[in-house]
Protein backbone atom coordinates (compact mmCIF):
# COMPACT_ATOMS: atom_id res chain seq x y z
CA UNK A 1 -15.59 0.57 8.01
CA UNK A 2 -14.97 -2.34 11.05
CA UNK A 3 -12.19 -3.62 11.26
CA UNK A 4 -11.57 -6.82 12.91
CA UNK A 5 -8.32 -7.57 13.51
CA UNK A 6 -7.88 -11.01 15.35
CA UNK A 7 -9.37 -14.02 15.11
CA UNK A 8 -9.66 -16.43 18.27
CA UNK A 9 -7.37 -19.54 17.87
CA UNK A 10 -9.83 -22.01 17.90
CA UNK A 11 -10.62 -22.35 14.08
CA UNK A 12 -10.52 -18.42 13.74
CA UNK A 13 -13.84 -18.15 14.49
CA UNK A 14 -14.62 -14.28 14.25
CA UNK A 15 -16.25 -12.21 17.21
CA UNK A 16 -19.64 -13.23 17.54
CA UNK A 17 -21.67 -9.76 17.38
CA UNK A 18 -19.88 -9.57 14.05
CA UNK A 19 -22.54 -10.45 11.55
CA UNK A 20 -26.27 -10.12 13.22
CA UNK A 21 -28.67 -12.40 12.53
CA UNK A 22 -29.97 -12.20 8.37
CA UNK A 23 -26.69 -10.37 7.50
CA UNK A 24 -25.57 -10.81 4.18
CA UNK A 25 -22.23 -10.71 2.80
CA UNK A 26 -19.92 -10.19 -0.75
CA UNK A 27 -16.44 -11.33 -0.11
CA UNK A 28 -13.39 -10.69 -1.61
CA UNK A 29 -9.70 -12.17 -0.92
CA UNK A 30 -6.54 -10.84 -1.19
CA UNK A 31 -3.44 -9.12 -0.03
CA UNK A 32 -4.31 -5.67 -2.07
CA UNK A 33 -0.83 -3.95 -1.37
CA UNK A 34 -1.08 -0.98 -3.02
CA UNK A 35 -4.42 -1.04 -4.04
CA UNK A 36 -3.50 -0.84 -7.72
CA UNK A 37 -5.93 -0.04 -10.15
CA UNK A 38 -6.80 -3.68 -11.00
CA UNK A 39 -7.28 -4.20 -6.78
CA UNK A 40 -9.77 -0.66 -7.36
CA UNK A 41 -11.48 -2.59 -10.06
CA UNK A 42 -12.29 -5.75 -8.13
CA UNK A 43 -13.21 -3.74 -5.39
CA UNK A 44 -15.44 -1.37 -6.20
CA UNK A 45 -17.96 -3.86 -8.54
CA UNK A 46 -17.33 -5.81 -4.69
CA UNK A 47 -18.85 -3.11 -3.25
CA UNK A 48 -21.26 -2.47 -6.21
CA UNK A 49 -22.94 -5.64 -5.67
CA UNK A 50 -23.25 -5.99 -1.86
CA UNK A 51 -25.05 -2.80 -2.30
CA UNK A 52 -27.25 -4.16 -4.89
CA UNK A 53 -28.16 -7.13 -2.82
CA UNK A 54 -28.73 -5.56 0.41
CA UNK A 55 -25.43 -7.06 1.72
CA UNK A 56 -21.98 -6.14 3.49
CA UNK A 57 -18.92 -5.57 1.46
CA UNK A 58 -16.61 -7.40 3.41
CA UNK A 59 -12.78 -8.08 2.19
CA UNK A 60 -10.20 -10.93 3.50
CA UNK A 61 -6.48 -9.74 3.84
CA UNK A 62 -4.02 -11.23 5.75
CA UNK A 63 -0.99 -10.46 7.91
CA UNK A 64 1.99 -11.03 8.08
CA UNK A 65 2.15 -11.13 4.27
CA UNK A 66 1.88 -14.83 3.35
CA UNK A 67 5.47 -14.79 1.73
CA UNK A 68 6.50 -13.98 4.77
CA UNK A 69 5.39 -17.15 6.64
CA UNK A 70 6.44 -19.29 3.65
CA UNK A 71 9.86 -17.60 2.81
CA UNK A 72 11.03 -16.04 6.02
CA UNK A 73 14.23 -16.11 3.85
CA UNK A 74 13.55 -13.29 1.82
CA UNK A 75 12.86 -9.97 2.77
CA UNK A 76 8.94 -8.41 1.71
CA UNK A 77 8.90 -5.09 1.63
CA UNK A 78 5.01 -3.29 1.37
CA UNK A 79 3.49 -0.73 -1.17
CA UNK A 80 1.85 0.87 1.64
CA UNK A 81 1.42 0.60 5.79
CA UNK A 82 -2.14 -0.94 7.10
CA UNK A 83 -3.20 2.36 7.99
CA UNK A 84 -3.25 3.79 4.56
CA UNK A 85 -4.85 0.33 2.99
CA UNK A 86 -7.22 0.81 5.49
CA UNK A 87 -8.26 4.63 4.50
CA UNK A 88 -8.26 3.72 0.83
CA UNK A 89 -10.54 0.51 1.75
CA UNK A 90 -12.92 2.91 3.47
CA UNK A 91 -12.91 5.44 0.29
CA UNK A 92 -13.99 3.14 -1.67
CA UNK A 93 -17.02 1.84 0.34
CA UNK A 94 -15.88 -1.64 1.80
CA UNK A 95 -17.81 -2.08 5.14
CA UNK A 96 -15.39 -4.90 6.59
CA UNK A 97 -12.14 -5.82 6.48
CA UNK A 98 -11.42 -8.73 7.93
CA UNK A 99 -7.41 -9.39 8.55
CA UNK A 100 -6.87 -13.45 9.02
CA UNK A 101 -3.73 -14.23 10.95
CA UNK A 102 -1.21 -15.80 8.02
CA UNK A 103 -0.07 -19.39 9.22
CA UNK A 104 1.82 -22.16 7.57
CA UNK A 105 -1.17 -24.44 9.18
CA UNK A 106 -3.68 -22.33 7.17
CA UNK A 107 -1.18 -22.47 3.67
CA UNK A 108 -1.60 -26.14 4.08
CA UNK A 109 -5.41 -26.11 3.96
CA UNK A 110 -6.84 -28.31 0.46
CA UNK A 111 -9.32 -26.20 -1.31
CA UNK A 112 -12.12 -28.08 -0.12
CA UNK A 113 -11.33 -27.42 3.40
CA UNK A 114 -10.74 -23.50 3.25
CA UNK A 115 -13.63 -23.12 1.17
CA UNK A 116 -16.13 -24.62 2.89
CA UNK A 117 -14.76 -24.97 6.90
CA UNK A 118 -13.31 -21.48 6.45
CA UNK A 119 -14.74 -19.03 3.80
CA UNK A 120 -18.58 -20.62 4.13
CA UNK A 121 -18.36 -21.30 7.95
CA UNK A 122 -16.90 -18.20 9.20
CA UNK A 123 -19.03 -15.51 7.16
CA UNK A 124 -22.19 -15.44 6.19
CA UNK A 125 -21.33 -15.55 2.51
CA UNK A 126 -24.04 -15.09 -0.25
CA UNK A 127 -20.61 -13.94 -2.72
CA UNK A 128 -17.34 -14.08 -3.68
CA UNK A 129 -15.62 -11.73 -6.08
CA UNK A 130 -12.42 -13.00 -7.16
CA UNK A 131 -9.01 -11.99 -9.11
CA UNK A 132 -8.72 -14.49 -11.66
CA UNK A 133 -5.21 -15.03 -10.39
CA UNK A 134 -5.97 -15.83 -7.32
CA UNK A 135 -4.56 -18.90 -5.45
CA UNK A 136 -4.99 -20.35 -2.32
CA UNK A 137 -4.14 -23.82 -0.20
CA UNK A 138 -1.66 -26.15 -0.07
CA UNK A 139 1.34 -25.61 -2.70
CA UNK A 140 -0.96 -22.74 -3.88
CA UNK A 141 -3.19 -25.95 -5.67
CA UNK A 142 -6.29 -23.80 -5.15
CA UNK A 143 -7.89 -21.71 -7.63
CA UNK A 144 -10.86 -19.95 -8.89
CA UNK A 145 -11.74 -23.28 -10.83
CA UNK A 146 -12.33 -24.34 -7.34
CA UNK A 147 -14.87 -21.68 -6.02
CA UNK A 148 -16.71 -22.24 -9.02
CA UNK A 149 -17.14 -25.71 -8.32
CA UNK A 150 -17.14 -25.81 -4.52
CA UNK A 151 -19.40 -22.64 -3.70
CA UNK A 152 -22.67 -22.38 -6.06
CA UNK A 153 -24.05 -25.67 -4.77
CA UNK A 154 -23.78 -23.75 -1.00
CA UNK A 155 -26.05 -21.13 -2.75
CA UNK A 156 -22.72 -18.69 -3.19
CA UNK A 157 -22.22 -17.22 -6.46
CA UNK A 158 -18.70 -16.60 -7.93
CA UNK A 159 -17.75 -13.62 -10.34
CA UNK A 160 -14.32 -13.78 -11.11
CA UNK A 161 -12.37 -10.48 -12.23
CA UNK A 162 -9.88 -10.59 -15.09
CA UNK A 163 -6.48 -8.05 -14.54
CA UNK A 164 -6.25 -4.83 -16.19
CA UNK A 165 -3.50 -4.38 -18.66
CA UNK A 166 -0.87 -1.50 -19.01
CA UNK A 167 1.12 -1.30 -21.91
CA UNK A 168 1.07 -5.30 -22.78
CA UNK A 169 1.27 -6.25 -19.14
CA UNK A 170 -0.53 -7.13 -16.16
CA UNK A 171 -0.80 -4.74 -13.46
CA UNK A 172 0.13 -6.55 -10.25
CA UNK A 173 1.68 -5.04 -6.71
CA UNK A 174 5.22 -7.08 -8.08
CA UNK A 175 5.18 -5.05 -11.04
CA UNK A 176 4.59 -1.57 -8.57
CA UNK A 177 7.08 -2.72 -6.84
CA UNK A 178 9.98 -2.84 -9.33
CA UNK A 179 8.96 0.41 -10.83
CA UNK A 180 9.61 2.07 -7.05
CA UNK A 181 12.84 -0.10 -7.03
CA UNK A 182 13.89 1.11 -10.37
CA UNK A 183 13.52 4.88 -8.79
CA UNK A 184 10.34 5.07 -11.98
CA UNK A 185 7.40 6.60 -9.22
CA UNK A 186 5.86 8.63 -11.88
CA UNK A 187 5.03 4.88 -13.98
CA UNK A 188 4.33 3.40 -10.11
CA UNK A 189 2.08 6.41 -9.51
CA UNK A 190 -0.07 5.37 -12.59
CA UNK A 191 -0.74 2.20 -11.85
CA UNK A 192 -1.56 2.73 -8.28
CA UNK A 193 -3.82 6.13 -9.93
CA UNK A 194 -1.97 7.68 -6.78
CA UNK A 195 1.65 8.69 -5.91
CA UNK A 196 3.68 6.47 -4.45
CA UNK A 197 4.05 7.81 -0.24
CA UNK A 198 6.08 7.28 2.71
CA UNK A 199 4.09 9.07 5.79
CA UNK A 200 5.80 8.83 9.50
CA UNK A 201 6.26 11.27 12.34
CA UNK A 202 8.58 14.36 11.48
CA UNK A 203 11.57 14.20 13.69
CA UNK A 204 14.19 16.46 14.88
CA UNK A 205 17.04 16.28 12.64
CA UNK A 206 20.93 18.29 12.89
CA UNK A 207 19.56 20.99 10.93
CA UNK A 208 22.36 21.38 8.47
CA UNK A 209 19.67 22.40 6.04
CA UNK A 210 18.48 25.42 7.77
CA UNK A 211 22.18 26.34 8.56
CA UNK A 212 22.36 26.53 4.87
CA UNK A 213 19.36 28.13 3.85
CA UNK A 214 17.46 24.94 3.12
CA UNK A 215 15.09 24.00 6.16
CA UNK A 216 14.43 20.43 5.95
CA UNK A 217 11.05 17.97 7.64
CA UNK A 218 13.18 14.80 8.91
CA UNK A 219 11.20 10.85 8.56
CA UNK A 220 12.63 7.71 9.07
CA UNK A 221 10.47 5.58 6.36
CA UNK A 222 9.10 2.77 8.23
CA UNK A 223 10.37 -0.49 8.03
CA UNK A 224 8.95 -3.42 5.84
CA UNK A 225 8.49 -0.91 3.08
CA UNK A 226 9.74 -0.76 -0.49
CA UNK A 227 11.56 2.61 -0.54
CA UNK A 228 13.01 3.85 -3.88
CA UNK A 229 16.69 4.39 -4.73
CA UNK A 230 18.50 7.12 -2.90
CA UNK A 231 18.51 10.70 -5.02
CA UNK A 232 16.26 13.62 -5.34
CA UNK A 233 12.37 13.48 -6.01
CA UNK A 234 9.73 16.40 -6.49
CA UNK A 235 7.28 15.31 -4.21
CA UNK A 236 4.70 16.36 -2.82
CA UNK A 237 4.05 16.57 0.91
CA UNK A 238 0.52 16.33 3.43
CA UNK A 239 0.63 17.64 7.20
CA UNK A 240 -3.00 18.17 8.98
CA UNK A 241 -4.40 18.12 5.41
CA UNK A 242 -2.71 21.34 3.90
CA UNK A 243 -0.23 20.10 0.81
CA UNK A 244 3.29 21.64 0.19
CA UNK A 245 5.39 21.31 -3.19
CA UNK A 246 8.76 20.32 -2.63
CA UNK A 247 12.25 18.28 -3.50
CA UNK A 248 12.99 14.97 -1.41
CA UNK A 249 16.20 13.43 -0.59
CA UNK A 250 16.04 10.07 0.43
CA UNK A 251 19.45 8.24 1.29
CA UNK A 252 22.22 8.57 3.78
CA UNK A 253 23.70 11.77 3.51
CA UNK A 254 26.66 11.02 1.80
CA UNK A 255 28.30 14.81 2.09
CA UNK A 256 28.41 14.61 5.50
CA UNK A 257 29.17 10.98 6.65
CA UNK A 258 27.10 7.92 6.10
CA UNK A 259 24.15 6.80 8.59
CA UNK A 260 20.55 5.27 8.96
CA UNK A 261 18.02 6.16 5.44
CA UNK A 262 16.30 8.96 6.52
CA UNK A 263 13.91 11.37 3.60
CA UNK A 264 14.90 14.79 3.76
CA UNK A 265 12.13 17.25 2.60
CA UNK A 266 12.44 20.82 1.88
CA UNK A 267 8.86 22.50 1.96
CA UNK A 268 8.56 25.79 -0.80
CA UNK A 269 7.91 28.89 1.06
CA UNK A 270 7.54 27.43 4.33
CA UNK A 271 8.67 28.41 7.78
CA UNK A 272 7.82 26.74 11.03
CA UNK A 273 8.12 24.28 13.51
CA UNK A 274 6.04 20.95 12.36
CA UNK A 275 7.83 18.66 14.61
CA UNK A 276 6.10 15.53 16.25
CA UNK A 277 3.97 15.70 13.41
CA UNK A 278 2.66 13.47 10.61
CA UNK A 279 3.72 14.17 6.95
CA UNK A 280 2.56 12.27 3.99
CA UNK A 281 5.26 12.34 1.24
CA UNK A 282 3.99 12.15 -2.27
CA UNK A 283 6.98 10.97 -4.76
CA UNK A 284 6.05 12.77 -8.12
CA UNK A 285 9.32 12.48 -10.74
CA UNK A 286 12.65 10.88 -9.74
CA UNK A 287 15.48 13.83 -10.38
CA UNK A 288 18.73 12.28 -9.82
CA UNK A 289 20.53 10.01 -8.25
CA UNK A 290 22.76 10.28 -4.70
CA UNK A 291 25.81 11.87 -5.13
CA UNK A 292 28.66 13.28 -2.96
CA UNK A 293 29.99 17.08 -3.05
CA UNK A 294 33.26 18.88 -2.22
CA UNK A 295 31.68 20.88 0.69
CA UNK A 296 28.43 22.91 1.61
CA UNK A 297 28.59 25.41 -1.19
CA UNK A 298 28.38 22.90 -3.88
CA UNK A 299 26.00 21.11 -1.90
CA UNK A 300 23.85 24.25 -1.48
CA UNK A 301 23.96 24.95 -5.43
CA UNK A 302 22.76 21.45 -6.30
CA UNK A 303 19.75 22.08 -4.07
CA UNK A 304 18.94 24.87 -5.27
CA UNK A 305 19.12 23.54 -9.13
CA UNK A 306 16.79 20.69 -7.80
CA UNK A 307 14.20 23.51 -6.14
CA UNK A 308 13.82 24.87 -9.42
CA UNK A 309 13.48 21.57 -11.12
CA UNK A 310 10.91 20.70 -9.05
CA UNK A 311 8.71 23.56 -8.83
CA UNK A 312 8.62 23.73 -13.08
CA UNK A 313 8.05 19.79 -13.14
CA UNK A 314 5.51 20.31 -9.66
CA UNK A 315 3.99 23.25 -11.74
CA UNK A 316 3.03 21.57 -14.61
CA UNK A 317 0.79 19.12 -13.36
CA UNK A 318 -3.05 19.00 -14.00
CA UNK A 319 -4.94 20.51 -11.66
């Protein structure tokens, strides 16, 4: 997959060895955080018809996050980093992904203008595959109603994708998103048909947890990212594609003073130095919430009760 990561500021008009001459493209729009299983459904009949048509699957994103631009005032936190949207963009066959510089001078476009001087001058569209949520423009007037009326007469055809439901409601990334806040990553982890992750470099901790017979891998979850509430999760855990079970504490280590949010991850029936790095952690089932203890030896019975939790809960999963 190419990846083209900046536009030039004069109209963000894309590198010119981009598309070759005849090139063909399906386009798709949209911030896809998460890549949910209504995002996977979009995508893939994207990618199903580009291949059809002897055509590029290409997909518009944008950063920083549009609510970002237009409410600096409230903190967005991300489903996922760019480097995993990208992988899972990749899996699923998508041969461009174009990521359009968010500004409030582009939020302020009418439809007419970002459909035909952006979409239909920058790319070398032939069509557009579209949430049927989508909206785009100035005071978000835009809409699919638009495309449909603006792009066939350019020779661009619109197919617009209705959302997937889940128990009486729409799947969307907000939805995702309060499930992780809620501490629910199994319900998150069905939606997104993956477990929820936090992947970063494993750093060198104070290795109270192999003092007490509980060697711990150390990440400080990246920032801009949802993270769920602090307690103990059976998760799962990725380094240099081998996979160990485990039990997660996210939080601040309350026992032994507060500090920075760090997750805490004891690997089953490991030893060894994995330092410097890169873990992916898996959240499978939320097991309880933060608490304090007296001292070490109550501490070191709790983790031990949540080892064995985990590895029954970790056991019992298909495949």
């Amino acid at each position: 997959m190419k990846i083209i990561e900046r536009f030039s500021d004069e109209g963000f008009s894309p590198p010119g060895n981009t598309y070759p001459p005849g090139t063909r493209t399906f386009l798709s729009i949209g911030n896809f955080d998460g890549i949910h299983k209504g995002h996977q459904q979009l995508l893939k009949r994207l990618v199903t018809l580009a291949r059809e048509n002897q055509a590029l699957a290409t997909v518009i994103t944008f950063s920083p996050h549009p609510l970002e631009v237009l409410f600096p005032e409230k903190p967005f936190l991300r489903i996922m980093d760019p480097s995993h949207k990208e992988k899972i963009l990749e899996s699923i066959g998508v041969d461009i992904l174009t990521v359009v510089p968010f500004t409030k001078e582009l939020s302020k476009m009418n439809p007419d203008e970002f459909t035909k001087n952006f979409l239909n001058r920058l790319f070398p569209l032939v069509g557009l595959i579209i949430g049927e949520n989508f909206r785009f423009g100035h005071e978000r007037a835009g809409s699919v109603s638009d495309f449909k009326r603006l792009l066939p007469p350019l020779g661009v055809s619109v197919e617009v994708i209705p959302p997937i439901m889940e128990n009486g409601s729409r799947i969307s990334s907000s939805r995702i998103r309060d499930l992780i806040r809620a501490g629910d990553v199994r319900e998150a982890g069905k939606l997104l048909t993956r477990p929820f992750q936090i992947e970063g470099p494993i750093i060198d901790g104070e290795r109270r947890g192999r003092r007490i017979g509980f060697p711990t891998i150390n990440i400080l979850p990246p920032q801009g990212r949802i993270l769920p509430p602090n307690g103990v999760y059976a998760t799962v855990t990725r380094i240099q594609d081998k996979i160990y079970p485990g039990v997660s504490y996210i939080g601040s280590r309350p026992t032994f003073g507060q500090g920075q949010i760090i997750l805490e991850t004891h690997l089953f029936d490991f030893e060894g130095d994995l330092y410097g790095l890169m873990a992916e952690v898996s959240f499978i089932e939320h097991l309880r919430g933060e608490k304090s203890f007296s001292g070490p030896q109550e501490l070191i019975n709790s983790i031990r009760q949540d080892s064995e939790q985990s590895r029954k809960l970790l056991n019992e999963l298909p495949g």
